[in-house]
C-alpha atoms as a PDB file:
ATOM      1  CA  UNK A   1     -25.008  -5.871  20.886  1.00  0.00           C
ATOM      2  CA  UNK A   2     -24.093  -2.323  19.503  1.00  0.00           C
ATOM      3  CA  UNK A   3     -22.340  -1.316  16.531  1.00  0.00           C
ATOM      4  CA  UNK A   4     -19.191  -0.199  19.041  1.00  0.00           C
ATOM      5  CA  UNK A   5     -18.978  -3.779  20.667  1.00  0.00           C
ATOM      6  CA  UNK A   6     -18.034  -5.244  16.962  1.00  0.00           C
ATOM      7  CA  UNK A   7     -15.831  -2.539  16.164  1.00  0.00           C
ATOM      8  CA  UNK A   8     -14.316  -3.357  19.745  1.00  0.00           C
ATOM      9  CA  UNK A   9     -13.890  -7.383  19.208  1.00  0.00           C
ATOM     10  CA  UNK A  10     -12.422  -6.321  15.177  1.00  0.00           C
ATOM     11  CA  UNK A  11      -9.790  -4.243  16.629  1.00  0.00           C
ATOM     12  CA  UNK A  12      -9.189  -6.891  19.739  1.00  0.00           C
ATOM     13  CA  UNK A  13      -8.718  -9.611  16.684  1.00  0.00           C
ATOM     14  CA  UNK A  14      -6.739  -7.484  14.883  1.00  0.00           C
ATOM     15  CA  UNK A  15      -4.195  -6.527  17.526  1.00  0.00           C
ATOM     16  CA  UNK A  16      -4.312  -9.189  20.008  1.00  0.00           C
ATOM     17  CA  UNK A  17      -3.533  -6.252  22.533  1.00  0.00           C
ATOM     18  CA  UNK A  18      -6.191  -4.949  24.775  1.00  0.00           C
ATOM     19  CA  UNK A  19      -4.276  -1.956  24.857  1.00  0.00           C
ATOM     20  CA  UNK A  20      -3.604  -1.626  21.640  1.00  0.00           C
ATOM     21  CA  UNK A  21      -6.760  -1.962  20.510  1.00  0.00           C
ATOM     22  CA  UNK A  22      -8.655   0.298  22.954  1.00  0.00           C
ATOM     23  CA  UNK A  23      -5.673   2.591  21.647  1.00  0.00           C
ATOM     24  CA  UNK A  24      -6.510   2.677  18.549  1.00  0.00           C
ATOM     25  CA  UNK A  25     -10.365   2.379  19.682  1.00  0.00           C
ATOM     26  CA  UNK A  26      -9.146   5.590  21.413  1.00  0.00           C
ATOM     27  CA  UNK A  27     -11.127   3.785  24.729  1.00  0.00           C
ATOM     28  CA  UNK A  28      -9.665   3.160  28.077  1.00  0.00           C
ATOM     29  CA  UNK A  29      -8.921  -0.509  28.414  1.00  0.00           C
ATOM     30  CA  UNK A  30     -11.241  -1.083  30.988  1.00  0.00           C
ATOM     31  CA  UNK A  31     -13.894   0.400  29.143  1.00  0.00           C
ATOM     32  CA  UNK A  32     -12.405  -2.116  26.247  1.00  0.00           C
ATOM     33  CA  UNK A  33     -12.361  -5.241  28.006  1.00  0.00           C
ATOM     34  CA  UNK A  34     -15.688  -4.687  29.819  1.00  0.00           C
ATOM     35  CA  UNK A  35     -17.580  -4.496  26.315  1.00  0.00           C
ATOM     36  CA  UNK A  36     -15.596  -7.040  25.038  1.00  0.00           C
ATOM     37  CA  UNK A  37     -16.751  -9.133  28.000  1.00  0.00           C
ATOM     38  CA  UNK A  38     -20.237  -8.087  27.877  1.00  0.00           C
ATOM     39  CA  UNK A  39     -20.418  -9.389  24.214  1.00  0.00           C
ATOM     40  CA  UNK A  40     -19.599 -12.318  24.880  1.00  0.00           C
ATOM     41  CA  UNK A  41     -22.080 -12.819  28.210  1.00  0.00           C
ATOM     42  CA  UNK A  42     -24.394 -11.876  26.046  1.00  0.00           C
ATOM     43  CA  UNK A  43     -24.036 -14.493  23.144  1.00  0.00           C
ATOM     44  CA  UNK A  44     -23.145 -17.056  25.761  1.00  0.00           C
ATOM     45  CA  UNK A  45     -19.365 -17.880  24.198  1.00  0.00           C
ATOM     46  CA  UNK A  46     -16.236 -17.053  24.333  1.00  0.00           C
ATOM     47  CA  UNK A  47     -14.309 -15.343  21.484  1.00  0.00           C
ATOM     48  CA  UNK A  48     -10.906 -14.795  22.149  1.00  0.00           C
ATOM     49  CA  UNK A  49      -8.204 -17.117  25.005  1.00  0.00           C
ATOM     50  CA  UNK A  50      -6.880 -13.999  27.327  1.00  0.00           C
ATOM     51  CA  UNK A  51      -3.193 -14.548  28.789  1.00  0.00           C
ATOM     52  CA  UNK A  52      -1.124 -12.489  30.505  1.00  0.00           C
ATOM     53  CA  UNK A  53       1.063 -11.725  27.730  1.00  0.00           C
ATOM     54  CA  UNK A  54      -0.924 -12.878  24.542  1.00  0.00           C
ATOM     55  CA  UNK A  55      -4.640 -12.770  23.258  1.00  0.00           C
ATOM     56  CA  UNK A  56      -6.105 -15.046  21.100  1.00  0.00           C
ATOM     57  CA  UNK A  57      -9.063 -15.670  18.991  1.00  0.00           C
ATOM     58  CA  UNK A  58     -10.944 -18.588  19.338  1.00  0.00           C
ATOM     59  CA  UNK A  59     -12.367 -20.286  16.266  1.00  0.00           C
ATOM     60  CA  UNK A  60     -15.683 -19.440  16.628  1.00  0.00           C
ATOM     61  CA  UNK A  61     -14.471 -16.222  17.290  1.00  0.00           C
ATOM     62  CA  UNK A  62     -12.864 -15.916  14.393  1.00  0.00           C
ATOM     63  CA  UNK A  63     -16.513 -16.799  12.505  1.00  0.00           C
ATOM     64  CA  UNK A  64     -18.102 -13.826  14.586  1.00  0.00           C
ATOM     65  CA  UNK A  65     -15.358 -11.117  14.213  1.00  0.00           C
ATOM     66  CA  UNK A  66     -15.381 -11.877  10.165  1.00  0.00           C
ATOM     67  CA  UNK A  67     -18.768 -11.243  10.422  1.00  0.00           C
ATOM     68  CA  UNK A  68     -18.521  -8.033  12.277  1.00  0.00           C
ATOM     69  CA  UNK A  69     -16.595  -6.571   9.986  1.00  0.00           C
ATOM     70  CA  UNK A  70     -19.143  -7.168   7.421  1.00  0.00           C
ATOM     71  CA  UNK A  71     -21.373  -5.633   9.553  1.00  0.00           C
ATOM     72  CA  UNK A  72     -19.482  -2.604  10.046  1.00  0.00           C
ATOM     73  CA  UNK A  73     -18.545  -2.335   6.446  1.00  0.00           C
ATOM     74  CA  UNK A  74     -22.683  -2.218   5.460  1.00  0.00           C
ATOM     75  CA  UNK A  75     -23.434   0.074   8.415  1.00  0.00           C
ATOM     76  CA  UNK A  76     -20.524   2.333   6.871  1.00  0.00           C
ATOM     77  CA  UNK A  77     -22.170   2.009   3.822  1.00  0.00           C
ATOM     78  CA  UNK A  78     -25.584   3.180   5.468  1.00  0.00           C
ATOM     79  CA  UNK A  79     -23.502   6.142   6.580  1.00  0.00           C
ATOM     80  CA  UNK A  80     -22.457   6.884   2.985  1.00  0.00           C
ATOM     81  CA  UNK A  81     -25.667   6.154   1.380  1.00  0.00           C
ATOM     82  CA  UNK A  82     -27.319   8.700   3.586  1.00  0.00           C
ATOM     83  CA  UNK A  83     -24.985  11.493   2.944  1.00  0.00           C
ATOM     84  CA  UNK A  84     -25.478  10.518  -0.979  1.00  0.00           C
ATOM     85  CA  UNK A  85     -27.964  13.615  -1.544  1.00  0.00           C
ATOM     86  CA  UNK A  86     -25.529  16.268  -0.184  1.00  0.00           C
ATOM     87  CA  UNK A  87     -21.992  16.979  -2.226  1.00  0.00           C
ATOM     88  CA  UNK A  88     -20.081  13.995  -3.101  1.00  0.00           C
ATOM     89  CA  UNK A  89     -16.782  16.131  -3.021  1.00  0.00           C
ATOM     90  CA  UNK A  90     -16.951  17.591   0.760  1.00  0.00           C
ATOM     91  CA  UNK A  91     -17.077  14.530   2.709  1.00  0.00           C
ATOM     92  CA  UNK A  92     -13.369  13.461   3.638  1.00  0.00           C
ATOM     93  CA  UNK A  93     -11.554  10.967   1.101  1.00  0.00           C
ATOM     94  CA  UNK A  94      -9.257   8.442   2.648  1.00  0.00           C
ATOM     95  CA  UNK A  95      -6.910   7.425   0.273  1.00  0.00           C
ATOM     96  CA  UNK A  96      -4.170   4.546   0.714  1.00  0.00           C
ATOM     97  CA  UNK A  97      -1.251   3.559  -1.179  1.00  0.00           C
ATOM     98  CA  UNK A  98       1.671   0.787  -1.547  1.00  0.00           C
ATOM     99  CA  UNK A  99       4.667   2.333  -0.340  1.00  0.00           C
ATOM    100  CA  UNK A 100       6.135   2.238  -3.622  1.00  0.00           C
ATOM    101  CA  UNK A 101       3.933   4.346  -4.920  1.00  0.00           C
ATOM    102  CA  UNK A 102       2.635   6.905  -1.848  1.00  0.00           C
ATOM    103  CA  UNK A 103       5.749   8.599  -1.604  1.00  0.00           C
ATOM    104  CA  UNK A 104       6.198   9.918  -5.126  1.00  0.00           C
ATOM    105  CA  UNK A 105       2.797  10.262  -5.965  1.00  0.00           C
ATOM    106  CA  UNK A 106       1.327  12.000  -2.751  1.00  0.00           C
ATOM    107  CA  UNK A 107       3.039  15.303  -2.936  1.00  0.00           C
ATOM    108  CA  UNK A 108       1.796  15.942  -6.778  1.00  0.00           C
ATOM    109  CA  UNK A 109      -1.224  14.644  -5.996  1.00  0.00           C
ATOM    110  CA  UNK A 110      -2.672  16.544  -2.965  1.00  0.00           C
ATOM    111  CA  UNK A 111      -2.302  19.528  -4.680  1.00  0.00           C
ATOM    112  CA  UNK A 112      -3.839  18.538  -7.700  1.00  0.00           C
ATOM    113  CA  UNK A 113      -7.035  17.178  -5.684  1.00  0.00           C
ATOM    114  CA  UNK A 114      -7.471  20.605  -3.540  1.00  0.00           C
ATOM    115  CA  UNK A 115      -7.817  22.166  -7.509  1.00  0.00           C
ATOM    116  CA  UNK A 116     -10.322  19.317  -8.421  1.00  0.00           C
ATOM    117  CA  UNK A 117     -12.482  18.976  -5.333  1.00  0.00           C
ATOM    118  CA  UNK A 118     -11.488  22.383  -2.790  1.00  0.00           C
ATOM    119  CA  UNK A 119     -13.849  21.214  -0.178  1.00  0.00           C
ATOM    120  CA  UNK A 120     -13.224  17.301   0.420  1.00  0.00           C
ATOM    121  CA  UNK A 121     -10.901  16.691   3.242  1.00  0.00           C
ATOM    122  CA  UNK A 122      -8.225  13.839   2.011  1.00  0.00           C
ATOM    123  CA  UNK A 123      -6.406  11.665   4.330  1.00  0.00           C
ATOM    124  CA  UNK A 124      -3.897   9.016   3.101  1.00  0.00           C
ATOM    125  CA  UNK A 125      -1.951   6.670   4.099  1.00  0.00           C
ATOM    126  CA  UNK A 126       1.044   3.884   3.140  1.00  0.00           C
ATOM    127  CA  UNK A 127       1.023   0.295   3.316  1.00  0.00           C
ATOM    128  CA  UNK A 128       1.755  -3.185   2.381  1.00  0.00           C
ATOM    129  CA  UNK A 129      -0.949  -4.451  -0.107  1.00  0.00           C
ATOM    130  CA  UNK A 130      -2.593  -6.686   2.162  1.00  0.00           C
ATOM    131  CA  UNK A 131      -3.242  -4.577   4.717  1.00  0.00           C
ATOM    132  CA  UNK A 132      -4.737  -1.580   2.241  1.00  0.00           C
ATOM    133  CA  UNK A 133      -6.499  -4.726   1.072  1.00  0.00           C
ATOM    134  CA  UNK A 134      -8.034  -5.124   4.537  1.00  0.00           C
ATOM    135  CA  UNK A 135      -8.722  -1.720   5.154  1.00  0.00           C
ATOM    136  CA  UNK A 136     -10.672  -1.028   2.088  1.00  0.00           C
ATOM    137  CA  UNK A 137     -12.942  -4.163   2.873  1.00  0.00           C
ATOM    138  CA  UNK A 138     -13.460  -2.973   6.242  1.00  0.00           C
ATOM    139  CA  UNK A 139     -14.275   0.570   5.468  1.00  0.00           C
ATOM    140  CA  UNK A 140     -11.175   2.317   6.777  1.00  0.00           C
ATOM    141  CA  UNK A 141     -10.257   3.552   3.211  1.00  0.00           C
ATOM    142  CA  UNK A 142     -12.449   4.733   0.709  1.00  0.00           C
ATOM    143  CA  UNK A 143      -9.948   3.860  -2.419  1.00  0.00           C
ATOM    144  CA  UNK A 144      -6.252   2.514  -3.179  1.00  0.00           C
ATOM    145  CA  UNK A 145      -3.530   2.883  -5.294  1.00  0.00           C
ATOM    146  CA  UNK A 146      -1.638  -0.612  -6.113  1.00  0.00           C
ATOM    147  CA  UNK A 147       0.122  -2.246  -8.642  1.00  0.00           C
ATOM    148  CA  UNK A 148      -2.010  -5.032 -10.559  1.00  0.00           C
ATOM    149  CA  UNK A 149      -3.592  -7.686 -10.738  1.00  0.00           C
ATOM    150  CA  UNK A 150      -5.411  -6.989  -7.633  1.00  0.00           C
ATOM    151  CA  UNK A 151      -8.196  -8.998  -7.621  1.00  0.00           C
ATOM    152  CA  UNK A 152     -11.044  -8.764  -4.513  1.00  0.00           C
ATOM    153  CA  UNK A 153     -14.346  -9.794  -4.927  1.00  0.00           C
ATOM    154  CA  UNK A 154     -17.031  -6.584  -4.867  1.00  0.00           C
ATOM    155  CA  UNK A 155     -14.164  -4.503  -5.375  1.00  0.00           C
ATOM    156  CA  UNK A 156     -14.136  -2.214  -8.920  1.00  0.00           C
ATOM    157  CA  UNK A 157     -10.123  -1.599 -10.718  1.00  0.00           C
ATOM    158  CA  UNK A 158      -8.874   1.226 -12.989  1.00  0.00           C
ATOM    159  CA  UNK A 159      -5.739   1.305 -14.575  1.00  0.00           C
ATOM    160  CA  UNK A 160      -4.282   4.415 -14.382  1.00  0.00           C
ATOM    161  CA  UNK A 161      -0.913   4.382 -16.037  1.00  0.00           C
ATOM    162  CA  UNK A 162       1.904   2.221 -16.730  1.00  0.00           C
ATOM    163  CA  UNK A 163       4.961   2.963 -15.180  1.00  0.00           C
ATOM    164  CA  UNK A 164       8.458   1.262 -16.532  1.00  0.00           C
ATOM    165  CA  UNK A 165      11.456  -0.333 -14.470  1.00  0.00           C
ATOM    166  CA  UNK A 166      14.868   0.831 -14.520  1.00  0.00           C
ATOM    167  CA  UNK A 167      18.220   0.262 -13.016  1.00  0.00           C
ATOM    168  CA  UNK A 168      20.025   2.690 -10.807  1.00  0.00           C
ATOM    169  CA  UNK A 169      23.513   2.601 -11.039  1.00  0.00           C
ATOM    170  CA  UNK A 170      26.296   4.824  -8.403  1.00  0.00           C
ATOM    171  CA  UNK A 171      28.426   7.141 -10.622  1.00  0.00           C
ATOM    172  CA  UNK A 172      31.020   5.519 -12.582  1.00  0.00           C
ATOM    173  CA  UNK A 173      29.555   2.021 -12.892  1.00  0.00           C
ATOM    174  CA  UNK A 174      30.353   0.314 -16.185  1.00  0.00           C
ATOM    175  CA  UNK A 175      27.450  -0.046 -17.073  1.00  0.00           C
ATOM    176  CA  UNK A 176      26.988   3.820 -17.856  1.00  0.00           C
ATOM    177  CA  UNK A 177      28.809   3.438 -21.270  1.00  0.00           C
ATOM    178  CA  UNK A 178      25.596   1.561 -22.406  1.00  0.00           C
ATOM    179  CA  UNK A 179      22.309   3.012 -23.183  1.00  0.00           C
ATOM    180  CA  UNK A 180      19.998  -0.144 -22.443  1.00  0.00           C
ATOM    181  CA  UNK A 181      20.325  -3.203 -19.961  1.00  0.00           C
ATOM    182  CA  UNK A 182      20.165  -6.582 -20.354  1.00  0.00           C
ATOM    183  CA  UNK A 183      18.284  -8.631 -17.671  1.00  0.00           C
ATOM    184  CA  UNK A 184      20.460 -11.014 -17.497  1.00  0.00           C
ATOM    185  CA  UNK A 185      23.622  -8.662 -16.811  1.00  0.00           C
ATOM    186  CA  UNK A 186      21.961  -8.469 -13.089  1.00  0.00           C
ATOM    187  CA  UNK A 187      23.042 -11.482 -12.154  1.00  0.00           C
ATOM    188  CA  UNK A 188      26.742  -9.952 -12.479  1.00  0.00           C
ATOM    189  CA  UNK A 189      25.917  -7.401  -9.860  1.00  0.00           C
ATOM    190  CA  UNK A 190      25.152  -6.803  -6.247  1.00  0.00           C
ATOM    191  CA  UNK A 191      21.345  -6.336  -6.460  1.00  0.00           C
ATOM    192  CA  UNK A 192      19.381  -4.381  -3.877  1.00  0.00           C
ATOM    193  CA  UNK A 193      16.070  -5.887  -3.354  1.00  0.00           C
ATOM    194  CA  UNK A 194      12.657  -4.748  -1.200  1.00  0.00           C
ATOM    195  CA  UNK A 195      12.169  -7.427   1.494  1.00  0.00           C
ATOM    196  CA  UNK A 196       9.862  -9.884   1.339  1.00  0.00           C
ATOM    197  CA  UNK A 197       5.685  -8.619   1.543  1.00  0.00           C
ATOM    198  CA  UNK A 198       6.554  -5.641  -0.865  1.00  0.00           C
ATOM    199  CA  UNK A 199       4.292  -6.526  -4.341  1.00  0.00           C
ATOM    200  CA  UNK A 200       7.024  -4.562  -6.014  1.00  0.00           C
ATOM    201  CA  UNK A 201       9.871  -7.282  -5.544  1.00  0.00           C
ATOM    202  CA  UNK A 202       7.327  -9.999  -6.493  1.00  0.00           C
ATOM    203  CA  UNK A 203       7.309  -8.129  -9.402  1.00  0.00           C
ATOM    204  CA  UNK A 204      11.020  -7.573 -10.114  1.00  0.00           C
ATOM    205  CA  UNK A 205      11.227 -11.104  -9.495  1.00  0.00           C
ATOM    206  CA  UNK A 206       8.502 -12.098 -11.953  1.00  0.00           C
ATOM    207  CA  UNK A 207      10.394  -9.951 -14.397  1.00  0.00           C
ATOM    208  CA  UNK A 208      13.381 -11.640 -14.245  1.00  0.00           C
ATOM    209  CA  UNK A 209      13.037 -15.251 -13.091  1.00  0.00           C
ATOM    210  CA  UNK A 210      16.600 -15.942 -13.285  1.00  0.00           C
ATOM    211  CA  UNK A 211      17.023 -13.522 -10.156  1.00  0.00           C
ATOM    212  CA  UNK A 212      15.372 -16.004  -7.539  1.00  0.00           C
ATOM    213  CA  UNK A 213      18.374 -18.462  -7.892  1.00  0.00           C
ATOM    214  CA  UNK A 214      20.437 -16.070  -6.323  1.00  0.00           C
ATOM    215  CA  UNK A 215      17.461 -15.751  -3.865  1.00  0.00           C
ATOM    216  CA  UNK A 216      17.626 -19.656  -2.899  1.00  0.00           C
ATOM    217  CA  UNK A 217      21.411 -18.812  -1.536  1.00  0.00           C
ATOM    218  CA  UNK A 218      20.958 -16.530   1.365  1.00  0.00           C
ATOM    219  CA  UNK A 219      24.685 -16.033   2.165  1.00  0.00           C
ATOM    220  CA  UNK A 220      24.881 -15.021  -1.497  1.00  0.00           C
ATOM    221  CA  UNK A 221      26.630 -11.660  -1.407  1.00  0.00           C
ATOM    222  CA  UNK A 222      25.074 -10.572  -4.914  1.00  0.00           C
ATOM    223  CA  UNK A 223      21.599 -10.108  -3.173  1.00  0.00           C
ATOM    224  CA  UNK A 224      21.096  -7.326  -0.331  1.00  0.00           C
ATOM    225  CA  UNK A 225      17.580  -6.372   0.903  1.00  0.00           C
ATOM    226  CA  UNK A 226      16.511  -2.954   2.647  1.00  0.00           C
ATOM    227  CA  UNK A 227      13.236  -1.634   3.860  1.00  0.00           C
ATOM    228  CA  UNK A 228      12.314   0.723   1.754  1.00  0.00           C
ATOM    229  CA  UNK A 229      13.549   2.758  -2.013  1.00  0.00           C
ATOM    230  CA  UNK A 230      14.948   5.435  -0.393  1.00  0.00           C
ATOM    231  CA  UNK A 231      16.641   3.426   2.100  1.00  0.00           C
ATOM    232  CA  UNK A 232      17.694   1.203  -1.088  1.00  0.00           C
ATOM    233  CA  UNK A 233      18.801   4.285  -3.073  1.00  0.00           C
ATOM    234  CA  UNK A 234      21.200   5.696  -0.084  1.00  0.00           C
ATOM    235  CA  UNK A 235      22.960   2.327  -0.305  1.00  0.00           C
ATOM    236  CA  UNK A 236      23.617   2.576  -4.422  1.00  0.00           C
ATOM    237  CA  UNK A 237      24.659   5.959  -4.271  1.00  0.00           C
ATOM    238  CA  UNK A 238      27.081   4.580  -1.293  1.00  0.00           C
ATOM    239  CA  UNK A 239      28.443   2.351  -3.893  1.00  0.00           C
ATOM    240  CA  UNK A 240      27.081  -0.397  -2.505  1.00  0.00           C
ATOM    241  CA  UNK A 241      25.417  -2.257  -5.169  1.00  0.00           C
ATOM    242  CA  UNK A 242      22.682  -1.782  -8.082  1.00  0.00           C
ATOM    243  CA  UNK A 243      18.385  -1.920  -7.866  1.00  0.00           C
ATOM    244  CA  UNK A 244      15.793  -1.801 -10.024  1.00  0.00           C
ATOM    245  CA  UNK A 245      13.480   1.205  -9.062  1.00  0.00           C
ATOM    246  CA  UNK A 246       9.833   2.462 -10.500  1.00  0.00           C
ATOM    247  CA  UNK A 247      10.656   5.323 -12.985  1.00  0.00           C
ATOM    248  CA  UNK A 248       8.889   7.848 -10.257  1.00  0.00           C
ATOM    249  CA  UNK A 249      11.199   6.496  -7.477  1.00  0.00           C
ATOM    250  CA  UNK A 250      14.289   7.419  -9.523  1.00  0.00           C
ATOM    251  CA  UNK A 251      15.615  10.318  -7.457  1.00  0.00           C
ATOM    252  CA  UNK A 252      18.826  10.724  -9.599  1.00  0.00           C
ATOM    253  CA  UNK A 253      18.217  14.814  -9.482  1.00  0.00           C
ATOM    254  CA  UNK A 254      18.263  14.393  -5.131  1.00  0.00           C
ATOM    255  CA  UNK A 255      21.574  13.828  -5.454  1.00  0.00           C
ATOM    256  CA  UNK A 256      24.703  16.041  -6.438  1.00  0.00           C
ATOM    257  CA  UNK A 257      27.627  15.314  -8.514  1.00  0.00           C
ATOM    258  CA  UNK A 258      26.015  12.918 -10.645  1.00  0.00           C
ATOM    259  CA  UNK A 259      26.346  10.207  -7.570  1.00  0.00           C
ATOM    260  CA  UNK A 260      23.304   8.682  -9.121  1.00  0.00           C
ATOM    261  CA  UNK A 261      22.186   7.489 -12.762  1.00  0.00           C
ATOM    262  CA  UNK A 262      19.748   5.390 -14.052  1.00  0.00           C
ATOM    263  CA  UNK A 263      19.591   3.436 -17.606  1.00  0.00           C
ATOM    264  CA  UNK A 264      16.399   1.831 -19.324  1.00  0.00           C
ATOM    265  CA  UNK A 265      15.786  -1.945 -19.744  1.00  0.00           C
ATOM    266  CA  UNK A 266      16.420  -3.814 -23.293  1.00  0.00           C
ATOM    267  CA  UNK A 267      13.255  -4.432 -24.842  1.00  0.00           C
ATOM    268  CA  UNK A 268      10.749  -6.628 -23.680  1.00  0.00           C
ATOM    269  CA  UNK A 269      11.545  -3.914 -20.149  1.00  0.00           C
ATOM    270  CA  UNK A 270       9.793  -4.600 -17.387  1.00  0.00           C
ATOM    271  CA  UNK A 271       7.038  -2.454 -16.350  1.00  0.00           C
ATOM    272  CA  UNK A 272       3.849  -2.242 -13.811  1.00  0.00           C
ATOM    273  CA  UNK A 273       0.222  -0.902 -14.015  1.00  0.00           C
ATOM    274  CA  UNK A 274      -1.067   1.296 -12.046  1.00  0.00           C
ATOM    275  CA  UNK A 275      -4.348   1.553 -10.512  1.00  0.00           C
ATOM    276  CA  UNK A 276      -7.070   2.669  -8.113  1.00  0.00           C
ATOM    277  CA  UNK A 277      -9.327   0.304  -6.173  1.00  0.00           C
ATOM    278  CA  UNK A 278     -12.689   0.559  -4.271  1.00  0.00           C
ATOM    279  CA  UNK A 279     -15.468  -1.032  -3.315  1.00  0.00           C
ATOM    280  CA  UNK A 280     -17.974  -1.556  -5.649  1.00  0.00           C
ATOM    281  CA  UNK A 281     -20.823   0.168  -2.954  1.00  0.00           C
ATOM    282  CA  UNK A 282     -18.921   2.981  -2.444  1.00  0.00           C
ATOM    283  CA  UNK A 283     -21.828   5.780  -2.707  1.00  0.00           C
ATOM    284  CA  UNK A 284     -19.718   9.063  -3.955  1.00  0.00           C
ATOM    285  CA  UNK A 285     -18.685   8.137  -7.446  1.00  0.00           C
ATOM    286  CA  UNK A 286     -17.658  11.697  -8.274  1.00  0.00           C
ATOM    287  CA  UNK A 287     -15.051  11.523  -5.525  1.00  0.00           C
ATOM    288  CA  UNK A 288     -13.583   8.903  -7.341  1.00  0.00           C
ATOM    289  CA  UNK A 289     -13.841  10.753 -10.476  1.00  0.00           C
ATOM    290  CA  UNK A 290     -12.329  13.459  -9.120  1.00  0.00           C
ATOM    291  CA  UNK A 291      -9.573  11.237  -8.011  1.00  0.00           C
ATOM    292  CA  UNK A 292      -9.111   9.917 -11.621  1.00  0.00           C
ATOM    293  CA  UNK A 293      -8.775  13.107 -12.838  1.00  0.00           C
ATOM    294  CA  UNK A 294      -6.178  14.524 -10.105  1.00  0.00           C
ATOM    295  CA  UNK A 295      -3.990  11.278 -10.781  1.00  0.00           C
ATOM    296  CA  UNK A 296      -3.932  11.913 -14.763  1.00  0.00           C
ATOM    297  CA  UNK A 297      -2.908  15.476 -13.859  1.00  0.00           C
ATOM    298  CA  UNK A 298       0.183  14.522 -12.015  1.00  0.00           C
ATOM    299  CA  UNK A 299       1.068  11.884 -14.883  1.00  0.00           C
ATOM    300  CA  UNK A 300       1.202  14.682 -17.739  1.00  0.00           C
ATOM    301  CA  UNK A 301       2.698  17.141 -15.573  1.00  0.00           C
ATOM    302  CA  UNK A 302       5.761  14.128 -15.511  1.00  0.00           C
ATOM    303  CA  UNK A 303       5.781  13.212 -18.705  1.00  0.00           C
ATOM    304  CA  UNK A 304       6.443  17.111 -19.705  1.00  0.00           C
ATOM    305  CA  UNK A 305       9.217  17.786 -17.001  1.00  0.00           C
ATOM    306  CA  UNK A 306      10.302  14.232 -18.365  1.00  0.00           C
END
């Protein structure tokens, strides 16, 4: 068996496509399906049930493709540990973020990287936690930003900042003539939520508790859900409800006319820590130093245009 046969049957597991995967294998499917097949004559068993329209693992398939990804993780790591004599900061960086955080810190922080390490290449990308979760055990990313806890074993956190929630209101809302927000006042209010998967309405919700009884009714017209913030923002400066937003997603200055304003929480406000993650073999620690140092530079550049 070869190192590309088990990055084959991980990407065949993962997408239950033989296209897809020799797609994103960037393989022809034949060439796909005839390693895939070969890997299996060869250990005498079958891993995945092939249909004409579906592909599925079999359990001891699932035991074998878990285990390839180990593999490939360690022979990554071989890669890494090789290149540890050379520079740390000219080998690419592939960087991954929740897409509540990606958007709004990306752009500051790209910038800020090229003045900290010129030479490293930096890729990034957005996701759902779980998947940057699965991505950074696999080797596809290098580091994360998320919201905590994140917990993973052989996997090494750093807080980076703490960012608070607030509410964004459309222009005119009653609410304006205050200067702080009570939690509980949400339950007046047509709330726009995140859908479900997004850590950052687990967190609203964990906030404020009292929101998921309007959850439990889903005809209940004071709960809305979109896809993403700025898909969620569009609709509140429409005037068609209220959400809770990340300080850095606030946006109010996008907008013209005032269409948009935002107002704090009441004390205890609700709030999230940010942080990096990586694995705890990951060979270039400056890299990640660098990183560290990039990040911090984008948070006081907002606090002083705050």
């Amino acid at each position: 068996m070869t190192l590309t046969e088990l990055r084959y049957i991980v990407t065949l597991a993962q997408e239950r496509h033989f296209g897809r995967a020799a797609e994103r294998c960037f393989v022809s499917q034949p060439t796909l399906s005839v390693a895939v097949k070969k890997l299996e004559d060869e250990l005498g068993v079958a891993l995945f049930e092939r249909s004409k329209s579906t592909v599925q693992v079999t359990p001891l398939g699932e035991r074998i493709v878990a285990q390839a990804g180990r593999v490939l993780e360690q022979a990554n790591t071989i890669r890494e540990l090789a290149s540890e004599g050379k520079d740390q900061l000219s080998s690419p960086l592939r960087i991954g973020a929740i897409y509540t955080i990606g958007p709004y810190l990306f752009p500051h922080l790209i910038p800020a990287l090229a003045e900290q390490a010129p030479q490293m290449p930096l890729y990034i990308e957005e996701s759902l936690t779980g998947e940057l979760r699965r991505r950074l055990r696999s080797g596809e990313l290098d580091v994360i930003v998320v919201a905590l806890p994140f917990n993973e074993p052989d996997v090494l956190t750093r807080s980076l900042y703490e960012e608070p929630f607030k509410v964004l209101l459309p222009a005119g809302h009653q609410w304006l003539s205050h200067t702080e927000i009570d939690k509980e006042w949400l339950l007046e209010e047509r709330l726009l939520l995140l859908g479900e998967g997004h850590c950052f309405r687990d967190q609203i919700l964990e906030a404020c508790p009292a929101i998921n009884s309007q959850l439990s009714h889903p005809d209940n017209p004071l709960v809305a859900e979109g896809g993403s913030l700025e898909t969620i923002r569009h609709m509140v400066a429409s005037g068609l409800g209220i959400t809770i937003l990340p300080q850095s997603a606030m946006g109010t200055d996008h907008y013209g006319n005032g269409l948009l304003e935002s107002r704090p929480f009441r004390d205890p406000a609700p709030s999230r820590t940010v942080a990096i993650a990586w694995r705890a073999s990951f060979p270039r620690p400056k890299a990640i130093d660098a990183l560290i140092r990039a990040i911090n530079q984008c948070q006081m550049s907002n606090m002083q245009a705050a």
